[in-house]
Every structure is written in C-alpha cells, then in structure tokens.
C-alpha atoms as a PDB file:
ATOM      1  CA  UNK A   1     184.601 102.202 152.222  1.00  0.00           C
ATOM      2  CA  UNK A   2     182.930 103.316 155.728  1.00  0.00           C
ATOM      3  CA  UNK A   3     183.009 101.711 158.727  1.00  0.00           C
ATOM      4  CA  UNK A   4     184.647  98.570 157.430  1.00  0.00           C
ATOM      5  CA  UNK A   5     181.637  97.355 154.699  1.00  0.00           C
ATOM      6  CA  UNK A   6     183.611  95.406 152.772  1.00  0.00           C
ATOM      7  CA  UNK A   7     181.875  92.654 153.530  1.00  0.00           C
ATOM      8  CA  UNK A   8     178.536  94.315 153.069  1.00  0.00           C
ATOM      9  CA  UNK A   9     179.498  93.940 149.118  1.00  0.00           C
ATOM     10  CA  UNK A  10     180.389  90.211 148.368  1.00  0.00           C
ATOM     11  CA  UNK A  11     183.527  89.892 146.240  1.00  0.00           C
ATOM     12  CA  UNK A  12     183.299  86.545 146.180  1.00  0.00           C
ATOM     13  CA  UNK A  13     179.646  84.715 146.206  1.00  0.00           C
ATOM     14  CA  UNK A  14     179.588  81.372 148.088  1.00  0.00           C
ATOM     15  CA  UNK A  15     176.494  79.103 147.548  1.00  0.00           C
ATOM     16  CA  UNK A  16     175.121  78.238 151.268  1.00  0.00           C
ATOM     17  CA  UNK A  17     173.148  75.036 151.984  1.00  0.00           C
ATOM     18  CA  UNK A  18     171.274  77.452 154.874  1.00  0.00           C
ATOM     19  CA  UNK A  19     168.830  74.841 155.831  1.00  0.00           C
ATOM     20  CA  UNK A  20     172.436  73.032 157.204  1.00  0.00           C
ATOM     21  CA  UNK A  21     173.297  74.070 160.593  1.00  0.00           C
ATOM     22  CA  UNK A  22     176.829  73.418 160.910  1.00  0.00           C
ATOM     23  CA  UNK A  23     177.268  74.637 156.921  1.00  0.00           C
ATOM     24  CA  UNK A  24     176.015  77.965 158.323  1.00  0.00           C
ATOM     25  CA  UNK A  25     177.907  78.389 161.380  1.00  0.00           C
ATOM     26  CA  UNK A  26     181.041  77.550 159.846  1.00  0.00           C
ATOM     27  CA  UNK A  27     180.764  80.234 156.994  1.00  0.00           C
ATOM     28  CA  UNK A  28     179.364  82.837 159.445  1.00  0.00           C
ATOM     29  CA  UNK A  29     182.622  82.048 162.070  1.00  0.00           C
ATOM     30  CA  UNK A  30     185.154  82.254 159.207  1.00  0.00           C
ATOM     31  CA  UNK A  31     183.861  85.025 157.296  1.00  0.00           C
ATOM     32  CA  UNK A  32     183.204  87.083 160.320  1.00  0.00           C
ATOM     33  CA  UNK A  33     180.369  89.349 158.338  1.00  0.00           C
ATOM     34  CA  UNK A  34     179.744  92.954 159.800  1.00  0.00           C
ATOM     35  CA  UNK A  35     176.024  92.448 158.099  1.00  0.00           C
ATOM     36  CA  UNK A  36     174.382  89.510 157.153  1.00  0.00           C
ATOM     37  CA  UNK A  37     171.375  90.683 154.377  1.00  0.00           C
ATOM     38  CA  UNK A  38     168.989  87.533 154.823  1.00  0.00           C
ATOM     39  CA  UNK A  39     166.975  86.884 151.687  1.00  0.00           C
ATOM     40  CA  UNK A  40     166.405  83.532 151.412  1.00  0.00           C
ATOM     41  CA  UNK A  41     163.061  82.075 151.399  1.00  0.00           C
ATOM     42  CA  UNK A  42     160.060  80.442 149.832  1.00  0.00           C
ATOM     43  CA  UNK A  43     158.308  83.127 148.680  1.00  0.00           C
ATOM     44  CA  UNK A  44     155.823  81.858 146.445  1.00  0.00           C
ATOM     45  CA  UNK A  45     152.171  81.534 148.145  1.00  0.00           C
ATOM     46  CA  UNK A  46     150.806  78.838 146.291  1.00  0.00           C
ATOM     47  CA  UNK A  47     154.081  76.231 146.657  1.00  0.00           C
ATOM     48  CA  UNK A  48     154.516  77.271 150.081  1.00  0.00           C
ATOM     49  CA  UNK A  49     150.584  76.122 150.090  1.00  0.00           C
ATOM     50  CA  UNK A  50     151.606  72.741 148.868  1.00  0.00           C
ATOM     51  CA  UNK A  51     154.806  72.566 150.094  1.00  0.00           C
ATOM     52  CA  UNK A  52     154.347  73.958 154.131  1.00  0.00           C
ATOM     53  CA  UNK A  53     156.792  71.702 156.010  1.00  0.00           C
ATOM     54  CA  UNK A  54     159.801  72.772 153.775  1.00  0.00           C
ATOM     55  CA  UNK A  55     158.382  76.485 153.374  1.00  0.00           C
ATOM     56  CA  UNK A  56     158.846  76.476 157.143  1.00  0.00           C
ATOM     57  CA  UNK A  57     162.116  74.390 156.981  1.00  0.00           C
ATOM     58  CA  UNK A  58     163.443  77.563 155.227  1.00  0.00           C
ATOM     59  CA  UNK A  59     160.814  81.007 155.879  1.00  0.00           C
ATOM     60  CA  UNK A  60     161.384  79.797 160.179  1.00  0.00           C
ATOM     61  CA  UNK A  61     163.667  77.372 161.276  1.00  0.00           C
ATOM     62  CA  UNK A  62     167.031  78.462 158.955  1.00  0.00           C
ATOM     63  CA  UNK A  63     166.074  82.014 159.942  1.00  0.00           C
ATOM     64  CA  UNK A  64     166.219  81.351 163.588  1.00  0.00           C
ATOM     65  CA  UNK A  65     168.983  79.626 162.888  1.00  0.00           C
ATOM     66  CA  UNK A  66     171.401  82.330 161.111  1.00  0.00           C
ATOM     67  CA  UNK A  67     170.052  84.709 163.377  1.00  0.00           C
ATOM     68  CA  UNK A  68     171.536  83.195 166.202  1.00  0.00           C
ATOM     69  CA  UNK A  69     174.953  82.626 164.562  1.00  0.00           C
ATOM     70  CA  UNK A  70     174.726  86.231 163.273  1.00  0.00           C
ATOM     71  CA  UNK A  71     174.581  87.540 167.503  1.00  0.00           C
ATOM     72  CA  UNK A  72     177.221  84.974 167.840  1.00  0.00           C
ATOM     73  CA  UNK A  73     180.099  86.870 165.936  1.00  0.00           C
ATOM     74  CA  UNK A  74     178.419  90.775 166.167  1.00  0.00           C
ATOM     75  CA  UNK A  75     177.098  90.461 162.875  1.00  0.00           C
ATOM     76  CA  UNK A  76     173.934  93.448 162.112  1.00  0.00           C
ATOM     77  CA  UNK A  77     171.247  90.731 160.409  1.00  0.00           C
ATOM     78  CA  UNK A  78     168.685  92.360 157.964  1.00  0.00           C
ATOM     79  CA  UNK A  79     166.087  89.592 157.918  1.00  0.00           C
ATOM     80  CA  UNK A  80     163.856  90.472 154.337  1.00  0.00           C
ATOM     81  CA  UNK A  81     160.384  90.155 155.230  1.00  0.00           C
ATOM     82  CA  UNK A  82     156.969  90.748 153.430  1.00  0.00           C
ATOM     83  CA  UNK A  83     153.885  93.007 153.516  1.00  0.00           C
ATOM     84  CA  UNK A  84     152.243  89.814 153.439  1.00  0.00           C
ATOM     85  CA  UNK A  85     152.093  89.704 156.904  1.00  0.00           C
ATOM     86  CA  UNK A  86     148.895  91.923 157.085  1.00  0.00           C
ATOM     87  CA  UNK A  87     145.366  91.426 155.873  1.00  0.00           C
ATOM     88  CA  UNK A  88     145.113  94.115 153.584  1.00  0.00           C
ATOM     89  CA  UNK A  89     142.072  95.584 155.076  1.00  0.00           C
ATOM     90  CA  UNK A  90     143.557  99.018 156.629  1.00  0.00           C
ATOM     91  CA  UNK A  91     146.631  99.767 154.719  1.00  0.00           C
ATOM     92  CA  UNK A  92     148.662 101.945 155.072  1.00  0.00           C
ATOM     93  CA  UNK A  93     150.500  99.758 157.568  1.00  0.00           C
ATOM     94  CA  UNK A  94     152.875 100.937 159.988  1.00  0.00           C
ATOM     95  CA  UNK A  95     155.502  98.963 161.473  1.00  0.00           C
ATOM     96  CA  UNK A  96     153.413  99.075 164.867  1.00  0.00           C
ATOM     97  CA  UNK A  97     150.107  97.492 163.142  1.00  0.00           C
ATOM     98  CA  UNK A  98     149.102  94.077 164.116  1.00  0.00           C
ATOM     99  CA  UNK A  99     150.150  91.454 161.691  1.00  0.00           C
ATOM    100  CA  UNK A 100     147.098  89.475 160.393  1.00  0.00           C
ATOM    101  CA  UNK A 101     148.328  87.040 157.466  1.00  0.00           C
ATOM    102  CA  UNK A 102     146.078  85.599 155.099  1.00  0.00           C
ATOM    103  CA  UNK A 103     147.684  83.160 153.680  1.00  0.00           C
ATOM    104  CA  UNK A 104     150.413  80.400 155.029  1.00  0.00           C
ATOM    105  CA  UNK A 105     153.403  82.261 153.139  1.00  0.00           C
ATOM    106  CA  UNK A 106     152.497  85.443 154.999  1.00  0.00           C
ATOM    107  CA  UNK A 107     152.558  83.148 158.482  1.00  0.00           C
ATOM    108  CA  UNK A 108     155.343  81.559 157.784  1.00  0.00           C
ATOM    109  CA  UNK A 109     157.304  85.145 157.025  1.00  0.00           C
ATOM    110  CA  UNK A 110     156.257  85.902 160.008  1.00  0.00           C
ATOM    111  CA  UNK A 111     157.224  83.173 162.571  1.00  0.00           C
ATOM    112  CA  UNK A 112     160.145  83.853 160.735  1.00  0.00           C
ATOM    113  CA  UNK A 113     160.393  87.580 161.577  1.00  0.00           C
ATOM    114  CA  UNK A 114     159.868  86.273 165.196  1.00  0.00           C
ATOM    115  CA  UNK A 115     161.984  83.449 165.406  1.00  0.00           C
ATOM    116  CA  UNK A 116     165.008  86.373 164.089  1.00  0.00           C
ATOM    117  CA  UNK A 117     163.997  88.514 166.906  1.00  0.00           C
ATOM    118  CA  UNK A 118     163.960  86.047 169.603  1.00  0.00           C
ATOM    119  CA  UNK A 119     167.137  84.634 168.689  1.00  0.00           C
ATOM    120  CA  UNK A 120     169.157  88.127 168.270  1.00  0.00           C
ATOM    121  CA  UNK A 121     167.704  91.189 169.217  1.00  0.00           C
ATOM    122  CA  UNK A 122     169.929  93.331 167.508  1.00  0.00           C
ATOM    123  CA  UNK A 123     168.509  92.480 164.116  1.00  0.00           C
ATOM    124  CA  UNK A 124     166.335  94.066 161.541  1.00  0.00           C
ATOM    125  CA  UNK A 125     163.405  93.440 159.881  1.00  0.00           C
ATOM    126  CA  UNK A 126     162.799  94.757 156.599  1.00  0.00           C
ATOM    127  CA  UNK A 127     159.302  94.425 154.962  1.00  0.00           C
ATOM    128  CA  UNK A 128     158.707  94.646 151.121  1.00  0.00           C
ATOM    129  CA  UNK A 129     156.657  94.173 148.755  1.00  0.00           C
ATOM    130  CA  UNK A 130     156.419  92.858 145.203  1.00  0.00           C
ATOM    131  CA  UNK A 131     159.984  92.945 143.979  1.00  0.00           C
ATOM    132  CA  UNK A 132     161.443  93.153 139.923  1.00  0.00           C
ATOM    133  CA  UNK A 133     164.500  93.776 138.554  1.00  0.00           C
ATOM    134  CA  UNK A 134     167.054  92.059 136.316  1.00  0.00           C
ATOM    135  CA  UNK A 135     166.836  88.771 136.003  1.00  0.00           C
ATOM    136  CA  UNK A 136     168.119  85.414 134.448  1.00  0.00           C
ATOM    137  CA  UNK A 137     164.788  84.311 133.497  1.00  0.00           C
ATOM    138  CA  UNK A 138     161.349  86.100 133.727  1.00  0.00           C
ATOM    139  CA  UNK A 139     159.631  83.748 135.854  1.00  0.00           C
ATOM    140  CA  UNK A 140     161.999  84.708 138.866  1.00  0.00           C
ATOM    141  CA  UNK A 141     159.561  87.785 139.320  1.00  0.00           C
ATOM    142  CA  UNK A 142     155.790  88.051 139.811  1.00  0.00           C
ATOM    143  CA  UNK A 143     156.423  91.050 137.655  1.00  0.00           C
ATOM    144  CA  UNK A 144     158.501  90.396 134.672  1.00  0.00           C
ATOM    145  CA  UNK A 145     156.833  87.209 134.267  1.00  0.00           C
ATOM    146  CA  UNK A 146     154.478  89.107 132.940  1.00  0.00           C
ATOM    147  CA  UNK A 147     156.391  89.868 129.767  1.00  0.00           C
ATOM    148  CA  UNK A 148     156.014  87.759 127.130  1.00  0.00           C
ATOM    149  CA  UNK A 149     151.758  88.167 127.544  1.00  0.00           C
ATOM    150  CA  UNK A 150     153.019  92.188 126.917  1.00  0.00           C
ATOM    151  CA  UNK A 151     154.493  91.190 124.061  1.00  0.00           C
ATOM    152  CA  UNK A 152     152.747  88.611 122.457  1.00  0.00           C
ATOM    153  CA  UNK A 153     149.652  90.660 121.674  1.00  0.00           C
ATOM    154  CA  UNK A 154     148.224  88.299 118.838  1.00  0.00           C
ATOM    155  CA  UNK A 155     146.502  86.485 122.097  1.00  0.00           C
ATOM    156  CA  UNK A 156     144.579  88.240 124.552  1.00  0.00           C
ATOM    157  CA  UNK A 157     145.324  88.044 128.253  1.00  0.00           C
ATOM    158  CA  UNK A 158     143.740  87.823 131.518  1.00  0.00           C
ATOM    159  CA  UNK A 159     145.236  90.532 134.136  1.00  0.00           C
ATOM    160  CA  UNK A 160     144.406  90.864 137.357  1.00  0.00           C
ATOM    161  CA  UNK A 161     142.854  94.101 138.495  1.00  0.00           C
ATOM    162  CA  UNK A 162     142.143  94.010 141.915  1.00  0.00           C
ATOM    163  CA  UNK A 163     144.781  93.496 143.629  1.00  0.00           C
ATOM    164  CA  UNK A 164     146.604  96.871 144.996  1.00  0.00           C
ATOM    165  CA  UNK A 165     150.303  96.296 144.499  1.00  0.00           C
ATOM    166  CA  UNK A 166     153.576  98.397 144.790  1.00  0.00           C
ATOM    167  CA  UNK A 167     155.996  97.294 142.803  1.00  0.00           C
ATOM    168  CA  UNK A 168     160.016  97.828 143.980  1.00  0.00           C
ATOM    169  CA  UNK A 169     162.951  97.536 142.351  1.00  0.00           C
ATOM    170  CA  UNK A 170     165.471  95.057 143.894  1.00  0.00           C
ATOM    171  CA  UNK A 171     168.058  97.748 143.356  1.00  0.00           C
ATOM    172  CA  UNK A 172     165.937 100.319 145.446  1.00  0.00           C
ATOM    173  CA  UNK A 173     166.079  97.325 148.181  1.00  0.00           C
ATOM    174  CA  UNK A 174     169.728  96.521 148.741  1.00  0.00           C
ATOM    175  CA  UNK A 175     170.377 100.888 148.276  1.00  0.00           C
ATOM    176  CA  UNK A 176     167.768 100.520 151.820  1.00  0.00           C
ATOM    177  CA  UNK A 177     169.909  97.756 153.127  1.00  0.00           C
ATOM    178  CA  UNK A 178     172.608  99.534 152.935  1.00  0.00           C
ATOM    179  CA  UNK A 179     171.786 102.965 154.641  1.00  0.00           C
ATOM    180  CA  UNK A 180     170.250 100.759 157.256  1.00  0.00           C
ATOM    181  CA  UNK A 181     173.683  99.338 157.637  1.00  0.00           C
ATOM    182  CA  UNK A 182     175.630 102.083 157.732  1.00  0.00           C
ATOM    183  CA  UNK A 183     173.164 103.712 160.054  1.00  0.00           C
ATOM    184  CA  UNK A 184     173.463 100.911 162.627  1.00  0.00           C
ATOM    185  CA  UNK A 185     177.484 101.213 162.555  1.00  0.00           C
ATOM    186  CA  UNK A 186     176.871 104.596 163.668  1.00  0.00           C
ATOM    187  CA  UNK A 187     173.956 104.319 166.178  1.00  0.00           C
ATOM    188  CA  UNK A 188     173.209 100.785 167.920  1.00  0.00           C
ATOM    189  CA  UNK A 189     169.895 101.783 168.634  1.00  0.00           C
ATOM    190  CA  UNK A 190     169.111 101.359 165.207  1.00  0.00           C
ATOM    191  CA  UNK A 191     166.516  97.746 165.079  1.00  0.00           C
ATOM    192  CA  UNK A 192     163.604  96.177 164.973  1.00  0.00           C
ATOM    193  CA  UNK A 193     161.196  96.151 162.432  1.00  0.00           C
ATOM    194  CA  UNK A 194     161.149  98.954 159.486  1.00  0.00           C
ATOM    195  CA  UNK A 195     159.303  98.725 155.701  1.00  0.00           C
ATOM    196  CA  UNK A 196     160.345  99.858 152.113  1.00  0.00           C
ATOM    197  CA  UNK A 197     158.272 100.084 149.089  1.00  0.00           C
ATOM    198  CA  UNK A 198     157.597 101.487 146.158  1.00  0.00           C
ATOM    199  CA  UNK A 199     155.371 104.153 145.963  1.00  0.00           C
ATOM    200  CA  UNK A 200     153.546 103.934 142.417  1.00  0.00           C
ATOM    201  CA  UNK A 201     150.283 101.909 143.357  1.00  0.00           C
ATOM    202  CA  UNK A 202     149.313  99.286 140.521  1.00  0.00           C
ATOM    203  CA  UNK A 203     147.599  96.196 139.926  1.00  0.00           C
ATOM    204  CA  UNK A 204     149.198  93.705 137.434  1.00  0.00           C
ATOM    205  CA  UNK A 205     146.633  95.063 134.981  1.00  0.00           C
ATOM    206  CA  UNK A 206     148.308  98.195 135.371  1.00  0.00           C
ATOM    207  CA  UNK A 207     151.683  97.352 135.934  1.00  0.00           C
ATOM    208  CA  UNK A 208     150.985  95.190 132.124  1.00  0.00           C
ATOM    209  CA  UNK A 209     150.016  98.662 130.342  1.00  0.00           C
ATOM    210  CA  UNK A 210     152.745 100.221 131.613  1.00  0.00           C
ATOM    211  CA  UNK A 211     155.569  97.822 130.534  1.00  0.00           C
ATOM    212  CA  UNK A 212     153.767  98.136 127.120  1.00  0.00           C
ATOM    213  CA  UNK A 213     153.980 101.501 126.976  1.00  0.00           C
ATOM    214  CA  UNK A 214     157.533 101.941 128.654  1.00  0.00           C
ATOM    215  CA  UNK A 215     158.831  99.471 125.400  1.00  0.00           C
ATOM    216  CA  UNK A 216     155.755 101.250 123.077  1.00  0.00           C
ATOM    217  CA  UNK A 217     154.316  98.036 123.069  1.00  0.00           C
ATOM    218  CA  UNK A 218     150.135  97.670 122.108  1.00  0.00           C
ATOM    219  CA  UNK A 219     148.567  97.156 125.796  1.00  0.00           C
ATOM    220  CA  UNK A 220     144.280  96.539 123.966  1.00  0.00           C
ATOM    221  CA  UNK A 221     144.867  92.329 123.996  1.00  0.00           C
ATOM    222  CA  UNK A 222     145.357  92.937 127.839  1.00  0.00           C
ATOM    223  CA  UNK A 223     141.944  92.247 130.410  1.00  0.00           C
ATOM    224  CA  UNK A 224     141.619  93.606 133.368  1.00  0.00           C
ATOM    225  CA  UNK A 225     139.666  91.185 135.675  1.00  0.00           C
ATOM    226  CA  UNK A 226     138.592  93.016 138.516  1.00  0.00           C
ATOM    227  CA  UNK A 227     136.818  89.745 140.284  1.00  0.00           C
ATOM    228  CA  UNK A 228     139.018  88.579 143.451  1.00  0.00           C
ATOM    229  CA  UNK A 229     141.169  85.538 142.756  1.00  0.00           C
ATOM    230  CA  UNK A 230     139.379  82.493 143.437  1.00  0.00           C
ATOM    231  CA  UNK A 231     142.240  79.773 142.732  1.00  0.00           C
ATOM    232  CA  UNK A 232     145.196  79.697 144.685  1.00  0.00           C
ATOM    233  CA  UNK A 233     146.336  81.012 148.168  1.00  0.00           C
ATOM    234  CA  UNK A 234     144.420  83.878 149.644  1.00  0.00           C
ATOM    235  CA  UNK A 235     146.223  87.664 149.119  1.00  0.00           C
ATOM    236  CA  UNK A 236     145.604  91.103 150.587  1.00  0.00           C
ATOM    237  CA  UNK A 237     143.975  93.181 148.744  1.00  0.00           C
ATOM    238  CA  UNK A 238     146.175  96.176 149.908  1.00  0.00           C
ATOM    239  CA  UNK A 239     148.892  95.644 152.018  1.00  0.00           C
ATOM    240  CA  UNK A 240     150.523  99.315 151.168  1.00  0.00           C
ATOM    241  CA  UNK A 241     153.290  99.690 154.115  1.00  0.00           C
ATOM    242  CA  UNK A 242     153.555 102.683 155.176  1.00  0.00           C
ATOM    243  CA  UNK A 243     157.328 103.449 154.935  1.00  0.00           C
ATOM    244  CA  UNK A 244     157.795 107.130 157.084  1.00  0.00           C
ATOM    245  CA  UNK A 245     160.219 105.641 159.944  1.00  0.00           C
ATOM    246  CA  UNK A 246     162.998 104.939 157.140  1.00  0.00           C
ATOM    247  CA  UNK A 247     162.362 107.934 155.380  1.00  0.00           C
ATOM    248  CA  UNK A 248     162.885 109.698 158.989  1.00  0.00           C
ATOM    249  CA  UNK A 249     165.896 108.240 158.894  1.00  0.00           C
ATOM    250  CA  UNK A 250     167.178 109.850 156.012  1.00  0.00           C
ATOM    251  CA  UNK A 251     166.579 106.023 154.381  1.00  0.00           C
ATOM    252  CA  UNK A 252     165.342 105.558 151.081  1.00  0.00           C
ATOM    253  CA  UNK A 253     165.842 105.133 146.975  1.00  0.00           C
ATOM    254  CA  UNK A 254     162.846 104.767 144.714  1.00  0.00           C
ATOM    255  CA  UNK A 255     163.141 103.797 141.007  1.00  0.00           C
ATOM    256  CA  UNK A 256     159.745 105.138 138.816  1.00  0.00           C
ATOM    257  CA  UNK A 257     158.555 101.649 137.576  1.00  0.00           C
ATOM    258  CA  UNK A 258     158.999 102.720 133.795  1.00  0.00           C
ATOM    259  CA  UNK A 259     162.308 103.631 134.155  1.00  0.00           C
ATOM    260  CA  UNK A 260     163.209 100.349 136.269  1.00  0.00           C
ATOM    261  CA  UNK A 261     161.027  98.017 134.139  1.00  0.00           C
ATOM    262  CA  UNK A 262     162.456  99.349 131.011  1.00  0.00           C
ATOM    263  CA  UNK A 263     166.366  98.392 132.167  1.00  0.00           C
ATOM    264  CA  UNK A 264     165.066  95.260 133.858  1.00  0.00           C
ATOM    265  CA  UNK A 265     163.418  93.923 130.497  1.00  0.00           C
ATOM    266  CA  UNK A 266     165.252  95.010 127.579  1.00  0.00           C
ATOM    267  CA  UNK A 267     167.448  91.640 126.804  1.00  0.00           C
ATOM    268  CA  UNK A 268     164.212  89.818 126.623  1.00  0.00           C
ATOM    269  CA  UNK A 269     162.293  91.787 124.020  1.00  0.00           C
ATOM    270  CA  UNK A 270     161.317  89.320 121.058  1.00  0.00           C
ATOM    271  CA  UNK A 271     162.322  92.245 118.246  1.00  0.00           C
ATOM    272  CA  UNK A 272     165.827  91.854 118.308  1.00  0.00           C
ATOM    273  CA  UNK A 273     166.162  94.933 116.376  1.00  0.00           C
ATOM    274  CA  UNK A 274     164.044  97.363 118.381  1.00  0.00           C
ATOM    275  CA  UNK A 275     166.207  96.099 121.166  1.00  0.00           C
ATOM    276  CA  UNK A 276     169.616  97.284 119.843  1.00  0.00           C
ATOM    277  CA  UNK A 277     168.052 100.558 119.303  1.00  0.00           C
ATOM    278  CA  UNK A 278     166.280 100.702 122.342  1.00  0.00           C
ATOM    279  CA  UNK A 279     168.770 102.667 124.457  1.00  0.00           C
ATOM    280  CA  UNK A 280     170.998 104.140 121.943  1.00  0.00           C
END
C-alpha cells in the first residue's frame, strides 16, 4: 500500500469514548495514525434541536479536541462536515461561499469545522450531503429509512417534495477520503475546506419512486407534498455544493443512486423470494 496507509484501513476497529479527553489522546499517541477520518457526530437536526448541549459536547468540543491531538503526532485529520452549513438560497455552493446555517445542527457542524481549523491547520474539511449505504438497520439513514413505506404499498405515504437533495453513497465518501489522503502524502499544500456529493438531484419524493422502481416496486401509494416542512428544525431548501476543486484534483467516485440503493437495500426486502433472485 502507498505511502504507508495502512492505517488509513482499520484492521482492527476500536470503540472510542471521543467525548473523553485522555481516552482520545491515548489511542491517537499509541496508534500513531497517518490520517484520522473524523465522522462522529450528532447529525440528526431535530435531536440536536432538543438535545443542543450534548450535540455541541460532540459536533464542537470532541472535534477541537481530536484535532489538536491529531497536529500532535502528524496525523492528516479529515473532519466530515455538512452542506448544512448554508441557507440553501444560492446553491451551488463553493467552498469560498459564506456559511449561513439554518438550523442548530448546521451551527453546530460548523463551530465544529472551526474549532478543527483553529486547533490544526493542516486538516481537512470535507462537506457532504445526505448519505446511504449499507446498513444494520434502516433508520441509520435519512434515505433507507424510507424503505419499508416503498414497500408497504397497501398504505399510502406522505413524501416530501420540496426539498432539493443529493443523495451519496457512503462508499463514494471514504473512495474521496482516500484520494484526499493520498494526495496530501504527496503535496502538503493539500487543506482546508473541500465538498463531495452526489450529483443526481432528488427530493425524498423522488428518491421513494426510484427505490421502487430500482426493486420494480409500485411507487402510486407514494405523495409528494410539495408544502415546506412546518414541524421540526428548519432545512435548506438547496444546499447543492458545488464540488469542482476535488474534481480538479483528479478527486472523485460517484455511485448512480439506483445502482447504490439497489445493493444498499436488498437484505431488507419483505419478499424473501424476489430477494434470492434479485441479483442472480
């Protein structure tokens, strides 16, 4: 592997109390980590809403915190970020844009992205979007949670449609994280702040009809409600990031949605049978 990586790729995964400062320095100053891929974080809107002193605990203060251990053994930190730091009024948004967040989530990702930069200026920030991919249970995504209303189409379902999303595969994420790594060992100049996405523009309405149709699933029980969200934290109506410094970089994987949806949902289609045949 290039440039020493190993580490880049955890062989062994070690569960990190990271709101524990000493638990984090001592990890970071034995494993010695060439990269340090930062995901953690409460990233759900409305809990950070009810929940803002430990959302901050975790979206600011850890971040700061690992950060600063991260310049403390050499280590290139990718903090994960979100396009949730802009308004959604003038997308597409560059990396140069002023931030405007709408919602506490979005400021808290934010003083977050700040706190990483003040405490080790060599670092990265890397701003997505909505993510899916495989997962232990479909509530871990704002995506494939939407599964089960696919399939069950005895019941009609709400869906939003106005909300501009991109969705990105988790895979297409770390393939960024990567390159940016690899970059860096190569050229030091390579920091600051840089965004990934998706490039298929959906709103969960959409997104819905096309997980039906990637599985050939019926998609009429499915509403689109094109009224902005009243309950809950604010969003951005389009926070599209525009994503042409990786790409000038030579940086960049995109899954098509149907093809990423389709591997990410299989194993929890209700037909059992269709799902053995599925692939094969």
């Amino acid at each position: 592997m290039p440039f020493c990586l190993r580490e880049f790729i955890a062989r062994v995964m070690v569960r990190l109390q990271s709101l524990d400062d000493i638990c984090c320095l001592k990890l970071v100053f034995n494993f010695q980590p060439h990269v340090i891929v930062h995901c953690a974080a409460e990233r759900r809107p409305d809990i950070v809403e009810s929940q803002p002193d430990a959302a901050s605990q975790l979206n600011v203060a850890a971040s700061g915190n690992l950060a600063k251990e991260a310049a403390g053994v050499g280590a290139f930190l990718i903090y994960i970020s979100t396009d949730y730091v802009f308004d959604g009024t003038s997308p597409p948004y560059k990396e140069t844009d002023i931030p405007n967040p709408l919602n506490l989530y979005g400021k808290t990702k934010l003083e977050g992205e700040k706190a990483v930069l003040e405490n080790n200026e060599d670092a990265a920030v890397l701003r997505i979007p909505v993510l899916y991919g495989e997962v232990e249970r479909l509530e871990e995504s704002a995506v494939t949670v939407m599964f089960d209303k696919v399939q069950f189409s005895n019941k009609s379902a709400n869906m939003d449609h106005w909300q501009q999303r991109f969705p990105t595969n988790v895979k297409d994420v770390a393939s960024v994280c990567r390159q940016l790594a690899e970059k860096r060992m190569l050229d030091p100049s390579v920091k600051g702040t840089f965004h990934w996405s998706g490039n298929e523009q959906m709103t969960k309405y959409e997104m819905a009809c096309a997980i039906a149709d990637a599985f050939n699933l019926p998609s009429s029980h499915l509403r689109p409600i094109t009224d902005c969200p009243v309950v809950g934290a604010l969003r951005p109506r389009n926070a599209q990031l525009d994503c042409s410094k990786l790409e000038m970089l030579g940086i960049g994987q995109r899954t098509p949605f149907r093809v990423g949806i389709k591997e990410s949902l299989w194993p929890f289609l209700v037909d059992k049978r269709w799902r053995q045949t599925v692939f094969h």
